[in-house]
PDB file of N, CA and C in Angstrom:
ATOM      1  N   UNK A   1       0.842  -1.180   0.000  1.00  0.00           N
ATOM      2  CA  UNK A   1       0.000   0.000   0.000  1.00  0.00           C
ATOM      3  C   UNK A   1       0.890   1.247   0.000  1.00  0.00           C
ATOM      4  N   UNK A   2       0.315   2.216  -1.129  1.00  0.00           N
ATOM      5  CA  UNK A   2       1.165   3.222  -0.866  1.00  0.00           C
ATOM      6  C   UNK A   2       0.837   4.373   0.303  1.00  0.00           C
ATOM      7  N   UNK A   3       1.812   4.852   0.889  1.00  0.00           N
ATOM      8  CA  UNK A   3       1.822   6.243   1.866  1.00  0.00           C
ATOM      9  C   UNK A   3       1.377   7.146   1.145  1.00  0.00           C
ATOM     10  N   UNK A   4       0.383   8.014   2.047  1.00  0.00           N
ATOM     11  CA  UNK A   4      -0.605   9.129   2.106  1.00  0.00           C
ATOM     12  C   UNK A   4       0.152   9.938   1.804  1.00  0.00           C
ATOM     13  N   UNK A   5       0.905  11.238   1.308  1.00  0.00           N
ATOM     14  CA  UNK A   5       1.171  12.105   1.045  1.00  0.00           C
ATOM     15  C   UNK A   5       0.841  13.315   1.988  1.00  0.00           C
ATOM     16  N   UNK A   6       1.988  13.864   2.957  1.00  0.00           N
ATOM     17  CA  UNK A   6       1.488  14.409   3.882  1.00  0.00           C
ATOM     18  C   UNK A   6       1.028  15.811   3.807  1.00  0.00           C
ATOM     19  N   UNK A   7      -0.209  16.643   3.644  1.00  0.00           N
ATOM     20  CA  UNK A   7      -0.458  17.822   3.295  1.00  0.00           C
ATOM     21  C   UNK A   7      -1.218  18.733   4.538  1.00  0.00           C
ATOM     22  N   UNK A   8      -0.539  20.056   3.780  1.00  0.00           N
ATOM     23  CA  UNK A   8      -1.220  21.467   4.887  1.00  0.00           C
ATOM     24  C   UNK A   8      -2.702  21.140   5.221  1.00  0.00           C
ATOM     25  N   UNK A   9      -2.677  21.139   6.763  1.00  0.00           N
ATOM     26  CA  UNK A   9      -4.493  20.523   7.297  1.00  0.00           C
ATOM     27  C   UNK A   9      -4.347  19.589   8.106  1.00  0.00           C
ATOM     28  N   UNK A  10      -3.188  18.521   7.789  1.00  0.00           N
ATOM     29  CA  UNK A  10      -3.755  17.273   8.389  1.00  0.00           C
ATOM     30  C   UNK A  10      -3.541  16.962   9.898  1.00  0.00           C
ATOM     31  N   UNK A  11      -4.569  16.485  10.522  1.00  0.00           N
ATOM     32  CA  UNK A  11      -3.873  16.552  11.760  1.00  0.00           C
ATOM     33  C   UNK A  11      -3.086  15.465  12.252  1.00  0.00           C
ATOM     34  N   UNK A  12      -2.526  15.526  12.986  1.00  0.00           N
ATOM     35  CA  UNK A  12      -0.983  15.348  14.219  1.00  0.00           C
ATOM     36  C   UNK A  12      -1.303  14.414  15.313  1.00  0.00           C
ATOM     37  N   UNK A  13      -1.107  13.393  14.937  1.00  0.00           N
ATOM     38  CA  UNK A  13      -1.125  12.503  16.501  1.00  0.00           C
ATOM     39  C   UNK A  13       0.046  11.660  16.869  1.00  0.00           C
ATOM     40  N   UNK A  14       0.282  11.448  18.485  1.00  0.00           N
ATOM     41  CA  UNK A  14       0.949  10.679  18.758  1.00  0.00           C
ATOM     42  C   UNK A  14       0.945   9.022  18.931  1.00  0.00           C
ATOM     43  N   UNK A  15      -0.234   8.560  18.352  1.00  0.00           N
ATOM     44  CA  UNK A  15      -0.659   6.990  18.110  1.00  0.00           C
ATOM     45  C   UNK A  15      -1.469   6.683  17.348  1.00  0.00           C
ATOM     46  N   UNK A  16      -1.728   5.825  17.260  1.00  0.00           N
ATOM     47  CA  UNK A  16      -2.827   5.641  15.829  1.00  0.00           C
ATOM     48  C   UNK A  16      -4.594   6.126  16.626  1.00  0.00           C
ATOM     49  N   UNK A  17      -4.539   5.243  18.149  1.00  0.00           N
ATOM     50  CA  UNK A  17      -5.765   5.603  18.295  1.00  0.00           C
ATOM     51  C   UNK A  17      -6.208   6.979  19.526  1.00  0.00           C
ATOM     52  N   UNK A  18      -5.139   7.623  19.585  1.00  0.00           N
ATOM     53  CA  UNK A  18      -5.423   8.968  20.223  1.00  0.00           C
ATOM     54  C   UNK A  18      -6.016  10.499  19.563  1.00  0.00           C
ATOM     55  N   UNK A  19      -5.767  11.165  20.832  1.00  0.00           N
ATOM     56  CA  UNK A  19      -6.507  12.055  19.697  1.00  0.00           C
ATOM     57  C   UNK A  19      -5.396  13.179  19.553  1.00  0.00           C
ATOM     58  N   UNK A  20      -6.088  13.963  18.479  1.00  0.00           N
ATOM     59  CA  UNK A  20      -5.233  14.888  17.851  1.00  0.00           C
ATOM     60  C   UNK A  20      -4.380  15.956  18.607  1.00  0.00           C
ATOM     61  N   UNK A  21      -3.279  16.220  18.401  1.00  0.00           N
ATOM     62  CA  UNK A  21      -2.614  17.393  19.344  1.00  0.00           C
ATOM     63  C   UNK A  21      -2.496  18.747  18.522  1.00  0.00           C
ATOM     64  N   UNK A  22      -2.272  18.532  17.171  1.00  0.00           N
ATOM     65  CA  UNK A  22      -2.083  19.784  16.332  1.00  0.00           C
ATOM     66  C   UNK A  22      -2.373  19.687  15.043  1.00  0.00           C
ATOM     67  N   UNK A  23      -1.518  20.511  14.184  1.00  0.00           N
ATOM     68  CA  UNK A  23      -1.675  19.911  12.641  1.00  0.00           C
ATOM     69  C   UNK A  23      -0.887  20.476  11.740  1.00  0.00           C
ATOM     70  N   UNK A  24      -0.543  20.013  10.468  1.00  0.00           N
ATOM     71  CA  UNK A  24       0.429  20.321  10.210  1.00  0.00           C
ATOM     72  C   UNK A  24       0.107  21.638   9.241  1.00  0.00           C
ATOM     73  N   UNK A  25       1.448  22.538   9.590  1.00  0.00           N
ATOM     74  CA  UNK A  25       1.354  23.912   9.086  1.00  0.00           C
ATOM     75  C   UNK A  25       1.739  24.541   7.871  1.00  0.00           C
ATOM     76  N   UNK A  26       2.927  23.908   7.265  1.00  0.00           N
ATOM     77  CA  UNK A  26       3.351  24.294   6.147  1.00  0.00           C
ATOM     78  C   UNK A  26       4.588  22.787   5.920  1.00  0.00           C
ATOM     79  N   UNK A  27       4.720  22.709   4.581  1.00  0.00           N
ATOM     80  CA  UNK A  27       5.823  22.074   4.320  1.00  0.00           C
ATOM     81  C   UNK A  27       6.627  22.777   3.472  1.00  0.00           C
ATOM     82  N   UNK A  28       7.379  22.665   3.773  1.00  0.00           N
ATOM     83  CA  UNK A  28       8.807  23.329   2.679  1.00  0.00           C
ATOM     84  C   UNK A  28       9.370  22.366   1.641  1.00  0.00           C
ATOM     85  N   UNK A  29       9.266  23.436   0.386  1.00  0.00           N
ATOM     86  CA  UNK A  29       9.245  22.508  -0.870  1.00  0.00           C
ATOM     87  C   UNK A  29      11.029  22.358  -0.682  1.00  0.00           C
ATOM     88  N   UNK A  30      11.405  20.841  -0.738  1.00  0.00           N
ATOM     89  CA  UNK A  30      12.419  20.813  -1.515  1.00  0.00           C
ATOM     90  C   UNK A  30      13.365  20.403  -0.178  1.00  0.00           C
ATOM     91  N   UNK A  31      12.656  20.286   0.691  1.00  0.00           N
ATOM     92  CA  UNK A  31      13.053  19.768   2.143  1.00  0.00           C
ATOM     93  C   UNK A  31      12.385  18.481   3.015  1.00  0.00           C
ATOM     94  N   UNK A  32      13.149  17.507   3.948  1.00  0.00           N
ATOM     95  CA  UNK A  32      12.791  16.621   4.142  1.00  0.00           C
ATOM     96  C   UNK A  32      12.449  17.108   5.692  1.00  0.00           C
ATOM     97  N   UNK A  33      11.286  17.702   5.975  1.00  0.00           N
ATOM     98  CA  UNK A  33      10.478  18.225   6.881  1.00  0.00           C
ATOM     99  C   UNK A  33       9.227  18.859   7.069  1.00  0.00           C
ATOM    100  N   UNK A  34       8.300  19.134   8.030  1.00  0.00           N
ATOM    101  CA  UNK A  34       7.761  19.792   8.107  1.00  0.00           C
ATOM    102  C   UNK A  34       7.163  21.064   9.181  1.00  0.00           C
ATOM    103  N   UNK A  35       6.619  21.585   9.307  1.00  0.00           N
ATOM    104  CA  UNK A  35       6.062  22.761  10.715  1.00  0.00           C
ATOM    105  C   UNK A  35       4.958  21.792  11.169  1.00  0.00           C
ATOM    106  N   UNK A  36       4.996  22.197  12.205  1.00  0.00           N
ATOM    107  CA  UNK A  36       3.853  21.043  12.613  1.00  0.00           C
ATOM    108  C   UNK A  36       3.204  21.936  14.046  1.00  0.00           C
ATOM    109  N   UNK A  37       2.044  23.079  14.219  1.00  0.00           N
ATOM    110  CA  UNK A  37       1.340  23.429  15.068  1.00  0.00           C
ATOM    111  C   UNK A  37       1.032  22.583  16.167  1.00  0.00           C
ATOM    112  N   UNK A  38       1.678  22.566  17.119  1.00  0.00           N
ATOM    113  CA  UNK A  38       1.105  22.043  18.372  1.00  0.00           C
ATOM    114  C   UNK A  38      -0.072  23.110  19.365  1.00  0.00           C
ATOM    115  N   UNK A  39      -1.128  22.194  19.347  1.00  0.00           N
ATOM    116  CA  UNK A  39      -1.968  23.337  20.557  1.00  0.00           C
ATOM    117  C   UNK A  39      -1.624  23.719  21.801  1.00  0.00           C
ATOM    118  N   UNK A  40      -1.496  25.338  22.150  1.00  0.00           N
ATOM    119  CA  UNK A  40      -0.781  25.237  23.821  1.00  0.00           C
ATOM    120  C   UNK A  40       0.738  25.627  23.627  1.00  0.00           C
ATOM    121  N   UNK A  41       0.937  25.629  22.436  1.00  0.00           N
ATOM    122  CA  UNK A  41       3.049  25.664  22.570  1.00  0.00           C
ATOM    123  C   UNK A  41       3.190  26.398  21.111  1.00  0.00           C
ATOM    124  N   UNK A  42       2.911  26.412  19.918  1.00  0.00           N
ATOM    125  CA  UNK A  42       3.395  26.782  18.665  1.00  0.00           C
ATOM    126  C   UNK A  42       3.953  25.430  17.693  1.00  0.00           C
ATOM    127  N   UNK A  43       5.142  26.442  17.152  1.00  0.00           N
ATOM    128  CA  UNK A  43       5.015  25.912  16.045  1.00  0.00           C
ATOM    129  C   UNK A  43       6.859  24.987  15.875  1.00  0.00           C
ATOM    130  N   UNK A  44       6.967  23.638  15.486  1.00  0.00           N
ATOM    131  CA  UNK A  44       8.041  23.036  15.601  1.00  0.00           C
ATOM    132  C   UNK A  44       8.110  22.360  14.289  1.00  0.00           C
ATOM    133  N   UNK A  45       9.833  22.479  13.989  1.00  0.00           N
ATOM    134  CA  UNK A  45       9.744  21.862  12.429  1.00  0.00           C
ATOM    135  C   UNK A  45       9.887  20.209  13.130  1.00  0.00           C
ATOM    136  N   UNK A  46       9.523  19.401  12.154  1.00  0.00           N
ATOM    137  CA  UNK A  46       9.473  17.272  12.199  1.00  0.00           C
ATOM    138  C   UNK A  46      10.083  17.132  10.890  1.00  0.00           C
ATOM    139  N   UNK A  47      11.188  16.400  11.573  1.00  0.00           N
ATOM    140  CA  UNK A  47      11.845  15.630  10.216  1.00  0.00           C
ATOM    141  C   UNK A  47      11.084  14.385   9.666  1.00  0.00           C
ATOM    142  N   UNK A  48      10.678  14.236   8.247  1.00  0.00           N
ATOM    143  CA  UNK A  48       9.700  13.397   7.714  1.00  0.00           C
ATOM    144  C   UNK A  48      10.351  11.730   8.541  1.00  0.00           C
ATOM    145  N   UNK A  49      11.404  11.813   8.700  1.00  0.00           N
ATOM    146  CA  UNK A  49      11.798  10.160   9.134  1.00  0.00           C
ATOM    147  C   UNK A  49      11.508  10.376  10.981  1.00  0.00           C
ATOM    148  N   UNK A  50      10.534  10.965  11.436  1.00  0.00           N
ATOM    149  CA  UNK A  50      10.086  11.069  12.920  1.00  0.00           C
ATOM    150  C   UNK A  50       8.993  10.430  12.537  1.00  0.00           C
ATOM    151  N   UNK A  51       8.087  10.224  11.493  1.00  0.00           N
ATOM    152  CA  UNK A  51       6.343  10.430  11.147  1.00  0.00           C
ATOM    153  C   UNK A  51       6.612   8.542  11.125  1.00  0.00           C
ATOM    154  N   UNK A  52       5.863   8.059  11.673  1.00  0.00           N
ATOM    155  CA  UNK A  52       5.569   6.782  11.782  1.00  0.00           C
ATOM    156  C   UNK A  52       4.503   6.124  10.435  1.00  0.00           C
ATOM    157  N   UNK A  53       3.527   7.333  10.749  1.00  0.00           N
ATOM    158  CA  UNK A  53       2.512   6.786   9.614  1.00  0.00           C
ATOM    159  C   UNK A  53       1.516   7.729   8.699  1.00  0.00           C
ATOM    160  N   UNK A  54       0.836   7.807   7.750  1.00  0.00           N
ATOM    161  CA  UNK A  54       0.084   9.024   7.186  1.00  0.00           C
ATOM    162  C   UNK A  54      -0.914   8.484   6.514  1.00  0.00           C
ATOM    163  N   UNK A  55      -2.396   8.509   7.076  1.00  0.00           N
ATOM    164  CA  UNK A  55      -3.285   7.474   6.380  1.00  0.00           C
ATOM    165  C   UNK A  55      -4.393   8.114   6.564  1.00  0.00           C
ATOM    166  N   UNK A  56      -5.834   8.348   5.771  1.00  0.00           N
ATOM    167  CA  UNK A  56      -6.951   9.380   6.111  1.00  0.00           C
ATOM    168  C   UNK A  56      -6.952  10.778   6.586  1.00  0.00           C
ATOM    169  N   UNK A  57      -5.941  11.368   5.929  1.00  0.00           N
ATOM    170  CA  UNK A  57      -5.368  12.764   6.438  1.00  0.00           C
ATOM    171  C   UNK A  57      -5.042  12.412   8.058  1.00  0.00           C
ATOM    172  N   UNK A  58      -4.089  11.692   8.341  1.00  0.00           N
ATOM    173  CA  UNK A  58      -3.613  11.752   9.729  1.00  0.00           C
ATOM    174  C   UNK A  58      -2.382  11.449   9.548  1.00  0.00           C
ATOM    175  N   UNK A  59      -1.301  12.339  10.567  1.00  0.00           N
ATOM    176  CA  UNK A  59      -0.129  11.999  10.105  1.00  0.00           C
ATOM    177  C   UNK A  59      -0.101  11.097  11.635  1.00  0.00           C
ATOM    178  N   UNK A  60       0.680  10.554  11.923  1.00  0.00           N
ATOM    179  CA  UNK A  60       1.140   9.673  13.132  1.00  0.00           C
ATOM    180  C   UNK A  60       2.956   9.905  13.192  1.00  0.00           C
ATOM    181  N   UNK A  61       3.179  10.038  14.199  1.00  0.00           N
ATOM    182  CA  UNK A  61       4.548  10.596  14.823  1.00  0.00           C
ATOM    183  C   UNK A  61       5.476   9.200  15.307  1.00  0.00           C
ATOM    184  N   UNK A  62       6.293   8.896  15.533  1.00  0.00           N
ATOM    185  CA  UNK A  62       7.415   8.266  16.069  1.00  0.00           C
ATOM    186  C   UNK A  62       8.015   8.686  17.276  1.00  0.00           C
ATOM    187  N   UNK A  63       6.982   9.172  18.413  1.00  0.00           N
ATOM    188  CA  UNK A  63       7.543   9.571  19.597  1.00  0.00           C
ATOM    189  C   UNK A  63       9.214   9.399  19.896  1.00  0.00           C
ATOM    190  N   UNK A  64       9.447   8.443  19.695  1.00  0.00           N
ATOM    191  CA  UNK A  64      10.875   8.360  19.963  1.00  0.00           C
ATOM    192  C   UNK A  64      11.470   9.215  19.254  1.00  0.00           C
ATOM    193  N   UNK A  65      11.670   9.781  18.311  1.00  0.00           N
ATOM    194  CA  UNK A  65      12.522  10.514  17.846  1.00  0.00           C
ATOM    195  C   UNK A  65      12.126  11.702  17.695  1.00  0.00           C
ATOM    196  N   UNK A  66      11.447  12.204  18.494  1.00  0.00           N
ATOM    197  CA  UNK A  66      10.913  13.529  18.713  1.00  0.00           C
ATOM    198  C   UNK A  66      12.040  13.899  19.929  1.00  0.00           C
ATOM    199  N   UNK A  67      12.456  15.541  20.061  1.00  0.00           N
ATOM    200  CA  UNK A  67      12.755  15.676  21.754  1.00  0.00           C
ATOM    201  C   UNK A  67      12.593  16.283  22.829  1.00  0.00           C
ATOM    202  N   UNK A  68      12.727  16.353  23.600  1.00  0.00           N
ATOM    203  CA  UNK A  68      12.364  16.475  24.847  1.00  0.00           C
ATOM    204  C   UNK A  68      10.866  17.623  24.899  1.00  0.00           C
ATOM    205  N   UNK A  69      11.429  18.820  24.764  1.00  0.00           N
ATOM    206  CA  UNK A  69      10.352  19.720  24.642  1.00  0.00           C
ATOM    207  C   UNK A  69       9.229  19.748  23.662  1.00  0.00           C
ATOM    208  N   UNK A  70       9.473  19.137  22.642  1.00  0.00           N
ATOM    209  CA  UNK A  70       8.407  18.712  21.841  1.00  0.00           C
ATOM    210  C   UNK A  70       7.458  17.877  22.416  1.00  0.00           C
ATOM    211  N   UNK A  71       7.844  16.623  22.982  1.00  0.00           N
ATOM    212  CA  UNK A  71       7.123  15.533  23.472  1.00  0.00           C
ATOM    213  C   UNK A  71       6.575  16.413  25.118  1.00  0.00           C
ATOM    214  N   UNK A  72       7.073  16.913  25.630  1.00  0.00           N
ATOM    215  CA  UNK A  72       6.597  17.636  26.771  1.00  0.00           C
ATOM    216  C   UNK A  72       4.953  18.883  26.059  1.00  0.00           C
ATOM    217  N   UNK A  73       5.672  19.166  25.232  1.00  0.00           N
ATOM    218  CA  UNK A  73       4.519  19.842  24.440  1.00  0.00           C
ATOM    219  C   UNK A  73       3.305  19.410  24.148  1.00  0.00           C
ATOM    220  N   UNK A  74       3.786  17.903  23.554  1.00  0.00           N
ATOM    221  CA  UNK A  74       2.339  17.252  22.929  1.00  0.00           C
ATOM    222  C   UNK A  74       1.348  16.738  24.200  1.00  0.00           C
ATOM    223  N   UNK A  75       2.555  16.381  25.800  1.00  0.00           N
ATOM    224  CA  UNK A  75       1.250  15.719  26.558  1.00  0.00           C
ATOM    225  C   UNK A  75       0.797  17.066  27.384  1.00  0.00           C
ATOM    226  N   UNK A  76       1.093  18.148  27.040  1.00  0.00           N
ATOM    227  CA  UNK A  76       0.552  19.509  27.486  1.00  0.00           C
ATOM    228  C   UNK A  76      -0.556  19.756  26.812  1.00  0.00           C
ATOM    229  N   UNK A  77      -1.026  19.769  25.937  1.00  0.00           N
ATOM    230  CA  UNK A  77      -1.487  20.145  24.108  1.00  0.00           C
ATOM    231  C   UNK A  77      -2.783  20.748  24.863  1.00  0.00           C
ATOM    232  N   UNK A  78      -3.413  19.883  25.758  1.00  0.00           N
ATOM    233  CA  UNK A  78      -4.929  19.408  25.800  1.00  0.00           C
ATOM    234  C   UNK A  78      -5.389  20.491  27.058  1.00  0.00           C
ATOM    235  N   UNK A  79      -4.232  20.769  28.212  1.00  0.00           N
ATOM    236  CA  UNK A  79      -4.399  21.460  28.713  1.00  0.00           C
ATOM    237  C   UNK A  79      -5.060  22.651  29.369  1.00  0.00           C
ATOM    238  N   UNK A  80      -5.542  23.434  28.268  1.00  0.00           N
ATOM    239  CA  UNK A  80      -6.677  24.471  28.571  1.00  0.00           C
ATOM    240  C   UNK A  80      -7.572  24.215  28.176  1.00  0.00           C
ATOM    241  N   UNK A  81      -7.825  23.017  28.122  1.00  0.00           N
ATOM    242  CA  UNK A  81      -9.393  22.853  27.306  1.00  0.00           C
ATOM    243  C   UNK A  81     -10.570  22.589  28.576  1.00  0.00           C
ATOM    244  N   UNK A  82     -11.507  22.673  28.391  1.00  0.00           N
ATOM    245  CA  UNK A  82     -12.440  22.680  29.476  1.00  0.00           C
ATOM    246  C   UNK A  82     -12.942  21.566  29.257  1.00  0.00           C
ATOM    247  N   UNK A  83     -12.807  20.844  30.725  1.00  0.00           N
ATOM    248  CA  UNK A  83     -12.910  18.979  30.804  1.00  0.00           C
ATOM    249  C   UNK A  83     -14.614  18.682  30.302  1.00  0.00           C
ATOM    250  N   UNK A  84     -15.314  19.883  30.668  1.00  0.00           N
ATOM    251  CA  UNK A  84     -17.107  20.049  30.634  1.00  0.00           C
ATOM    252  C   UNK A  84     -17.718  19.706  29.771  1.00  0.00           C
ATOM    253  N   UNK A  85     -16.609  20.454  28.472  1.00  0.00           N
ATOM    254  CA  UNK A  85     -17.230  19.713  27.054  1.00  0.00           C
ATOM    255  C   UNK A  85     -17.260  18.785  26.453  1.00  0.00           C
TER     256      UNK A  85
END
């Protein structure tokens, strides 16, 4: 099966069945990366060999090779959201 093609919109998770933390912001032509909006923190470039998987407009991440403050970022993400809704 071929890989999804990762495009501006899609959103950002850290597993296949969690939920979304951000999404991705821009890619730069001609580079093996992308910006990737986290909610709660901004904006961080991902090297395409971090992305685990890209399937139904979802990209999926490779936690491990993310670092430190990034991954501190993503289990922040959710943070201000109001538990009510």
């Amino acid at each position: 099966m071929a890989r999804e093609t990762i495009q501006e919109g899609f959103e950002v998770f850290a597993t296949e069945t969690g939920r979304p933390f951000g999404a991705v912001r821009h890619i730069p032509p001609g580079k093996s990366e992308f910006v990737l909006y986290v909610e709660n923190s901004g904006e961080y470039t991902i090297p395409l060999n971090a992305v685990a998987a890209v399937h139904g407009q979802k990209v999926v991440l490779d936690m491990k090779k993310l670092g430190k403050k990034l991954r501190q970022a993503i289990r922040h993400a959710h943070d201000s959201e109001d538990p009510g809704i």
